[in-house]
Protein backbone atom coordinates (compact mmCIF):
# COMPACT_ATOMS: atom_id res chain seq x y z
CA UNK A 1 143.69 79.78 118.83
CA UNK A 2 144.48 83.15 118.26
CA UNK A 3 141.77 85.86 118.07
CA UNK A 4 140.94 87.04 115.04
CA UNK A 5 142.17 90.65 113.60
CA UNK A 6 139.10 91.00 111.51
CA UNK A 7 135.49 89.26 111.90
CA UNK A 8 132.96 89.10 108.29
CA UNK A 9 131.45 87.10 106.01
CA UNK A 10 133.95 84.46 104.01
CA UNK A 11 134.76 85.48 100.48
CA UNK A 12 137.56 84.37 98.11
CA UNK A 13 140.23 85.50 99.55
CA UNK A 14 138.57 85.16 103.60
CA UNK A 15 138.06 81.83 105.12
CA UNK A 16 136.10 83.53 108.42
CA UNK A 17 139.73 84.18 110.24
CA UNK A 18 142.63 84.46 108.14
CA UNK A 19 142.96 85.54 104.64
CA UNK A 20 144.56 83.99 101.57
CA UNK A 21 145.33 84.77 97.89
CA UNK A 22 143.25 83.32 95.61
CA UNK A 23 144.42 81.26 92.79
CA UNK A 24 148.07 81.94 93.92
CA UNK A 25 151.03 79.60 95.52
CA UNK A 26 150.88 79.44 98.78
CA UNK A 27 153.42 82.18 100.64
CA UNK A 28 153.45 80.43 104.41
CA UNK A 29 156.86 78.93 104.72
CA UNK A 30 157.77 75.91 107.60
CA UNK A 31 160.35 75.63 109.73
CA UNK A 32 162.09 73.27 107.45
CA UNK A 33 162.12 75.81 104.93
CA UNK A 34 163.34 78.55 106.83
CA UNK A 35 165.96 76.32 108.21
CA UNK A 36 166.76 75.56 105.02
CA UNK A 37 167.26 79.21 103.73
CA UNK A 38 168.99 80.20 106.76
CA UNK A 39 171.67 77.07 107.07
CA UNK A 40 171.68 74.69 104.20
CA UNK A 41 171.43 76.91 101.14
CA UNK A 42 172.74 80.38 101.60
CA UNK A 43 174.74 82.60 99.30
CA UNK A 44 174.66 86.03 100.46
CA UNK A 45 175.57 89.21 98.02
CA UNK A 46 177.80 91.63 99.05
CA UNK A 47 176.16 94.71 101.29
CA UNK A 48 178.58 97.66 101.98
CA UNK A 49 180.30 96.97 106.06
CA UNK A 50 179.52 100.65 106.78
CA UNK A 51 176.21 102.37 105.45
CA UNK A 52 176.45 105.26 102.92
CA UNK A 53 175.23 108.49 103.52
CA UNK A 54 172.72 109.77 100.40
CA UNK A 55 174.07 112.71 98.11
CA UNK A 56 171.52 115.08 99.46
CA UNK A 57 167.73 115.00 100.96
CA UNK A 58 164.88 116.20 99.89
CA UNK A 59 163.52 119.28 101.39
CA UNK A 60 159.98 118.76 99.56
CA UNK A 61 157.01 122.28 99.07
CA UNK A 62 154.48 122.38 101.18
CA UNK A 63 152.57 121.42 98.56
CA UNK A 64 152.31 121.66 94.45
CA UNK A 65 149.16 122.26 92.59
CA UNK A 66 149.62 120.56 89.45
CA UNK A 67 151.35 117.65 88.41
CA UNK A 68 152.61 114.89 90.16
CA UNK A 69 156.59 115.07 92.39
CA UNK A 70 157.28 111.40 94.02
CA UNK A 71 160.36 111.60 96.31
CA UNK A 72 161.81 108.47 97.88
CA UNK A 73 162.37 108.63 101.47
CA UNK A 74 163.53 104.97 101.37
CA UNK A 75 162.33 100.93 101.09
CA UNK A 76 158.76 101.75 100.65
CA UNK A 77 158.28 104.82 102.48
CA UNK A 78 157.66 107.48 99.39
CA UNK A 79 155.98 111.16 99.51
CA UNK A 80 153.82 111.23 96.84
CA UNK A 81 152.40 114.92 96.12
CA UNK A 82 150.01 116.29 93.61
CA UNK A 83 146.62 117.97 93.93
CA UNK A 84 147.36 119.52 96.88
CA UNK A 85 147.60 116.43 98.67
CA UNK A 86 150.87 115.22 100.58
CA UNK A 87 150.58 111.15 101.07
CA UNK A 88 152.98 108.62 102.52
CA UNK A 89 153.08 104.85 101.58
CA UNK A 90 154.22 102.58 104.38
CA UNK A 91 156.34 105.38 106.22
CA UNK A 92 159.41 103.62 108.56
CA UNK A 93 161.91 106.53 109.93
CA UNK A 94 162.76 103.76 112.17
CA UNK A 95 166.76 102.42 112.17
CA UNK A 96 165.65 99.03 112.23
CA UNK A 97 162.74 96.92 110.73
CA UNK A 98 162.22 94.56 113.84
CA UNK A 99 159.58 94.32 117.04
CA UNK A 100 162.92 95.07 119.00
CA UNK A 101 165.40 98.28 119.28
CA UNK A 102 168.79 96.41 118.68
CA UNK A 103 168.08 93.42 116.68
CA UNK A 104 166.47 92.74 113.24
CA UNK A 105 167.64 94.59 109.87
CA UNK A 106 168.78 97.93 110.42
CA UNK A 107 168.85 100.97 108.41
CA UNK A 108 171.60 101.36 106.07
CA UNK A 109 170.91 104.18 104.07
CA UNK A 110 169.31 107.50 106.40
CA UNK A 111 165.91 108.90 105.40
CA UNK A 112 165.78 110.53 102.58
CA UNK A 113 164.06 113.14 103.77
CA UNK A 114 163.87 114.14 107.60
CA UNK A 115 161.14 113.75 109.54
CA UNK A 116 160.62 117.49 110.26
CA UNK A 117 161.36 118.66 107.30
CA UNK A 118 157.87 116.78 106.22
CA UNK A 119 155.17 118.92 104.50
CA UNK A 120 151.75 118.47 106.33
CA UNK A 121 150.71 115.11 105.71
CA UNK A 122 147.19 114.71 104.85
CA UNK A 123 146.95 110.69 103.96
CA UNK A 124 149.57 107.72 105.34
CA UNK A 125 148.21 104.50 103.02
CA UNK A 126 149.77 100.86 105.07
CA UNK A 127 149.75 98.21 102.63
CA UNK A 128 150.21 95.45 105.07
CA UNK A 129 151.59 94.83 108.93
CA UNK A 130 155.02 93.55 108.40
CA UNK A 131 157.65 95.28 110.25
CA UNK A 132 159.14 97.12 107.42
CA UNK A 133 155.89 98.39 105.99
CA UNK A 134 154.29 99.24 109.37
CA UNK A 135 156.79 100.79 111.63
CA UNK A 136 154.43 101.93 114.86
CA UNK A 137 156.64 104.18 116.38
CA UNK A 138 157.18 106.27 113.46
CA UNK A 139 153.37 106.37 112.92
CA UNK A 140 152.85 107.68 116.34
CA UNK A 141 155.23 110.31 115.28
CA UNK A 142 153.14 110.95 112.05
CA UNK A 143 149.93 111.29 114.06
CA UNK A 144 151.51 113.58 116.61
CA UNK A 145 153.10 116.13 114.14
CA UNK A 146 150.49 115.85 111.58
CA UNK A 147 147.32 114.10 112.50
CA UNK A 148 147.12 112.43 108.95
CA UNK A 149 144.42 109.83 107.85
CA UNK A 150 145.76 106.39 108.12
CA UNK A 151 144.42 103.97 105.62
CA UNK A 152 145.42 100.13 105.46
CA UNK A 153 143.60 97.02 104.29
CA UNK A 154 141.42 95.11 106.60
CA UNK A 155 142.26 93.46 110.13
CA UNK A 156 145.72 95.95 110.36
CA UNK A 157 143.40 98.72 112.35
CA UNK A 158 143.45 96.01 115.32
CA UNK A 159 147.47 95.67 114.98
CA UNK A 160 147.46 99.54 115.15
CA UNK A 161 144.83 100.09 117.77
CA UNK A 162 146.59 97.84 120.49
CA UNK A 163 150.32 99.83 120.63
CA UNK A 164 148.29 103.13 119.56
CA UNK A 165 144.93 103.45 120.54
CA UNK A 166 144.59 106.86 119.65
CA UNK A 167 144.99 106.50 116.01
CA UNK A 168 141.69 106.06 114.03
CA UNK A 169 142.52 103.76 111.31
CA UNK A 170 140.28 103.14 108.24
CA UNK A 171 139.95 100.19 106.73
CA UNK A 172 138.69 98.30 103.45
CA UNK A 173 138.51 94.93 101.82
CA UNK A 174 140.11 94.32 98.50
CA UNK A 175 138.12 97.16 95.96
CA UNK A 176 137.34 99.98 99.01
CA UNK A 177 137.51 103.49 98.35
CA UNK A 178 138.50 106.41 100.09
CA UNK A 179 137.75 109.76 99.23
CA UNK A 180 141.16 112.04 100.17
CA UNK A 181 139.01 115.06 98.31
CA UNK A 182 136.95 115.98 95.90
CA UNK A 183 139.01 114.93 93.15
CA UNK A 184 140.93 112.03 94.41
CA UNK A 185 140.25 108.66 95.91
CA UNK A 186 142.48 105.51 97.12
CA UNK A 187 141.32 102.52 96.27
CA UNK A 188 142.83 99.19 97.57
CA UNK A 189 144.17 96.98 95.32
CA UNK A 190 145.21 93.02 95.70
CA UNK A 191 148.75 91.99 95.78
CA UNK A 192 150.01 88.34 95.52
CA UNK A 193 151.49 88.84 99.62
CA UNK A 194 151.03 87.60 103.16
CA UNK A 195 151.17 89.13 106.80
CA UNK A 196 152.08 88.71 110.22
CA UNK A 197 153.76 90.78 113.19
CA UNK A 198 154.00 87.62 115.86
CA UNK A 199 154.35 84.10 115.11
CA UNK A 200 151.04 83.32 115.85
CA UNK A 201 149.17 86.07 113.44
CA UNK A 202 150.09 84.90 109.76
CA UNK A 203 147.30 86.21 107.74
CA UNK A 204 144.88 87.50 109.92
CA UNK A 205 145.12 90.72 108.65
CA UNK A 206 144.81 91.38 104.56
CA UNK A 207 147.39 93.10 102.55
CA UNK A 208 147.04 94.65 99.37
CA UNK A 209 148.01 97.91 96.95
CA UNK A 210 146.60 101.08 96.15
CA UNK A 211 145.37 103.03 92.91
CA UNK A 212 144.92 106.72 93.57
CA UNK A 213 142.43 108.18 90.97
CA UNK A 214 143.42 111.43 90.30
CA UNK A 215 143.23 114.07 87.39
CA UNK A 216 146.82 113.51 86.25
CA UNK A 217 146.05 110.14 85.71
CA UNK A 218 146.38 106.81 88.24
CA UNK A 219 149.27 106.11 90.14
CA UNK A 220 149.29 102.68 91.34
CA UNK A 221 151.14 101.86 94.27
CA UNK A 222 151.75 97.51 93.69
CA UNK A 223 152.78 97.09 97.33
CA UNK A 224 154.53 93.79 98.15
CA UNK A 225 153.70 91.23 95.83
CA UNK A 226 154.33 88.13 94.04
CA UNK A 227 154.05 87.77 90.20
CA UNK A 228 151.87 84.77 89.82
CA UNK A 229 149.57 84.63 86.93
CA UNK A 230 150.05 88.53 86.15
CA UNK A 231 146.04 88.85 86.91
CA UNK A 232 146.10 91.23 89.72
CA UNK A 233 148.16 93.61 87.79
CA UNK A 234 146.36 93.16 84.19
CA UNK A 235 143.30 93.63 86.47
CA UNK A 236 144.54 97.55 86.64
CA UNK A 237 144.57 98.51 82.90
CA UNK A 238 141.26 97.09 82.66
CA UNK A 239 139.56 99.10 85.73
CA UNK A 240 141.61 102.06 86.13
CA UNK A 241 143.03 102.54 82.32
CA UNK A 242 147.03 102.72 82.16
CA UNK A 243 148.62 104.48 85.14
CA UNK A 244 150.58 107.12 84.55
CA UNK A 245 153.01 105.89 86.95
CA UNK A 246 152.94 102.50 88.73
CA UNK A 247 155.61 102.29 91.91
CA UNK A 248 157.05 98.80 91.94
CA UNK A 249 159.51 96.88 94.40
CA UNK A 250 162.33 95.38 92.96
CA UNK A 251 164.40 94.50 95.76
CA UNK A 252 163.99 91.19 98.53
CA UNK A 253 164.22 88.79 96.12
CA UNK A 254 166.82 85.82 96.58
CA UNK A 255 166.49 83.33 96.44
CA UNK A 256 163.49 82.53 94.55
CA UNK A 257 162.37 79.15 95.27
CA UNK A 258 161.85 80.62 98.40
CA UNK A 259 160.49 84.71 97.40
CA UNK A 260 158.57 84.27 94.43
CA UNK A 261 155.50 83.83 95.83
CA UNK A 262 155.79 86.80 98.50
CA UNK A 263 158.38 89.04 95.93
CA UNK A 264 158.25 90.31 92.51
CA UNK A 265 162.46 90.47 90.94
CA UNK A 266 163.43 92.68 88.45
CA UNK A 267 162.54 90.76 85.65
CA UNK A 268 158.83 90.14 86.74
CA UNK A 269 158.57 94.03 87.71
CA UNK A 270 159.16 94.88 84.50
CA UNK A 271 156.32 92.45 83.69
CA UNK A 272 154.11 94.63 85.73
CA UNK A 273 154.86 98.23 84.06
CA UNK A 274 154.50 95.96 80.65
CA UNK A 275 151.15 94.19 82.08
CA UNK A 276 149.75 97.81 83.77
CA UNK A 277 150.85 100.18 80.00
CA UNK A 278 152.08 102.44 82.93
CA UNK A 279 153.93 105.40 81.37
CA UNK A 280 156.20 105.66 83.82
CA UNK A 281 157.63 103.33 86.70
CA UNK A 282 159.90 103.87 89.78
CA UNK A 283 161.26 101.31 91.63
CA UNK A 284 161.42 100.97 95.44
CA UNK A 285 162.21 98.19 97.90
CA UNK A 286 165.61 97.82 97.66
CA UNK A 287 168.89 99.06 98.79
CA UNK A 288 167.54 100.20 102.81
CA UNK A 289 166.94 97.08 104.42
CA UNK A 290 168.78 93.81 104.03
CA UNK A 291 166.04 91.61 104.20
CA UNK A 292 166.88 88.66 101.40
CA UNK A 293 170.36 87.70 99.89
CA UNK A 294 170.86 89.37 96.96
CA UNK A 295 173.72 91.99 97.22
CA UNK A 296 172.81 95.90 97.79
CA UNK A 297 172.97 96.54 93.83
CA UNK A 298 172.12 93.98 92.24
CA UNK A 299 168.28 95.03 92.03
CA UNK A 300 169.81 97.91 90.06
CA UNK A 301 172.06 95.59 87.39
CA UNK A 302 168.99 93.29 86.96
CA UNK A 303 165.96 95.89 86.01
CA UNK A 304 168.86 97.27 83.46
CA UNK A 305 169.00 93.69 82.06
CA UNK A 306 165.08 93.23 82.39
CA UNK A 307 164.09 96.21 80.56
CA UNK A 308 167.10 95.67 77.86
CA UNK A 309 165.64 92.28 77.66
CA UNK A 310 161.91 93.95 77.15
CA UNK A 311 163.51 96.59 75.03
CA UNK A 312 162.43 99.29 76.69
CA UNK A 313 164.37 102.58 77.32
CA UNK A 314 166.04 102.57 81.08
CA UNK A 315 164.47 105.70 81.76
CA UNK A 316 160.78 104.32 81.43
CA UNK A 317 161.70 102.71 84.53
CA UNK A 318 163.79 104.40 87.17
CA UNK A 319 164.70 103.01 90.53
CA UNK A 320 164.74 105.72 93.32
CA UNK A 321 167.31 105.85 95.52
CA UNK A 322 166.54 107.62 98.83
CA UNK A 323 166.80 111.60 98.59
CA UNK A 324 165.61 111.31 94.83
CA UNK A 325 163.02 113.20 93.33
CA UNK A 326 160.53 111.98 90.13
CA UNK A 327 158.56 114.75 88.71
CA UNK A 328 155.78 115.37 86.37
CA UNK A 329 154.73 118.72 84.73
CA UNK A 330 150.72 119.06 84.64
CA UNK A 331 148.96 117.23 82.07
């Protein structure tokens, strides 16, 4: 029996050891199923034999005082600015998404912004342990150049704390906030998702999202996620009011009998800026890592058709390649 990441009272989405999503498929896969994927049913899209470089990188301020800049750094990892503030959602800098140096998927687009050309970091937000989200040696490299707070959803502090014990790592249930000043506070958010790092550890830490409250508005961060019933993401208009910008993944998708459950596609992404009212969306979680079959672009082809399909504008929703900037003037 493995030991548990996380020990508290059940709840809805706790049994006492491992947590689940409530009212959603289940995400664990078996062996036959993998198997399955891997062998039997395969039809992989086209990735490029040598990576691309990006058209430029960011060299972000130190800081901006109004407003809100997003740049994408790549997969996940985004620097999200305003207030003063410098955060960075699930930050990898690694070349590979794996346990192990030369095996697992590697890098195939750089950083879009080097590591030392960082502003200070005040904040790192982990939305859940797998390897692609929570890269531990580039945290260590966070914590020695910047000695950020690091804040993840329950059970991941115990992932952290045994590779890097000298990282304090806050943690919250589903609904926790966290004061980053006096005007802004991340909150944790579900997500329709799973975890694991070994093969014995599926779901014993709890994943999520993140609203950050601020005065331009709230930015919600959807982490990885499944559409399901659309609840979780309704759930946001209701408590926090639209966002003004919502960051969703639209990449790791094929093929769907498979994904759905764990990964949003384009079409149901565009579901979530419709089901949020967000103002404005960027899309992430594509394009770095090859992590599912669907080719390197087609993310990009199928939000076009999605939000033709919705009829909305193509520049409501803008995927972010890495080196790319989003801006918003003060409100």
């Amino acid at each position: 029996m493995p030991r548990p990441y996380h020990s508290g009272a059940p709840s809805d989405h706790f049994d006492g050891m491992r947590f689940f999503n409530p009212d959603h498929p289940s995400t664990d896969k078996s062996l036959h199923d993998l198997l399955r994927w891997r062998r039997q049913e395969r039809v992989r899209g086209a990735w490029p034999a040598v990576p691309p470089l990006p058209v430029a990188q960011d060299v972000p301020p130190a800081a901006i005082a109004g407003g809100i800049r997003v740049s994408m750094v790549g997969h996940a990892t985004v620097l999200i600015q305003f207030k003063g503030l410098n955060i960075l959602t699930d930050p990898v800098w690694s070349q590979r998404a794996s346990p192990l140096p030369l095996l697992g998927p590697r890098r195939f687009t750089p950083p879009g912004i080097a590591f030392d050309a960082l502003p200070p970091i005040h904040a790192v937000l982990i939305s859940h342990n797998h390897y692609d989200h929570l890269d531990l040696p580039t945290l260590k490299r966070l914590w020695r150049a910047h000695r950020p707070r690091v804040i993840a959803p329950l059970g991941n502090d115990a992932v952290i704390r045994r590779k890097v014990p000298q990282i304090p790592v806050e943690t919250g249930d589903w609904g926790a906030r966290f004061a980053l000043s006096d005007e802004v506070c991340a909150v944790i958010h579900p997500a329709n998702h799973w975890s694991a790092r070994t093969l014995r550890d599926r779901r014993l830490a709890l994943w999520g999202g993140f609203v950050l409250e601020t005065g331009e508005g709230p930015v919600y961060f959807v982490g990885d996620t499944g559409y399901g019933s659309g609840e979780v993401f309704r759930a946001v208009r209701r408590a926090f009011g639209p966002p003004c910008l919502a960051i969703i993944p639209i990449g790791a998708y094929e093929p769907r009998w498979f994904m759905a459950p764990q990964h949003v596609d384009p079409r149901e992404a565009v579901r979530i800026l419709e089901d949020t009212g967000a103002a404005q969306a960027l899309g992430i979680h594509f394009g770095t890592f090859r992590l599912t079959d669907e080719a390197q672009d087609a993310p990009l082809h199928a939000l076009r058709a999605a939000l033709d399909a919705a009829g909305l504008p193509h520049a409501r929703f803008r995927p972010l390649s890495p080196g790319e900037v989003w801006q918003a003037p003060p409100r």
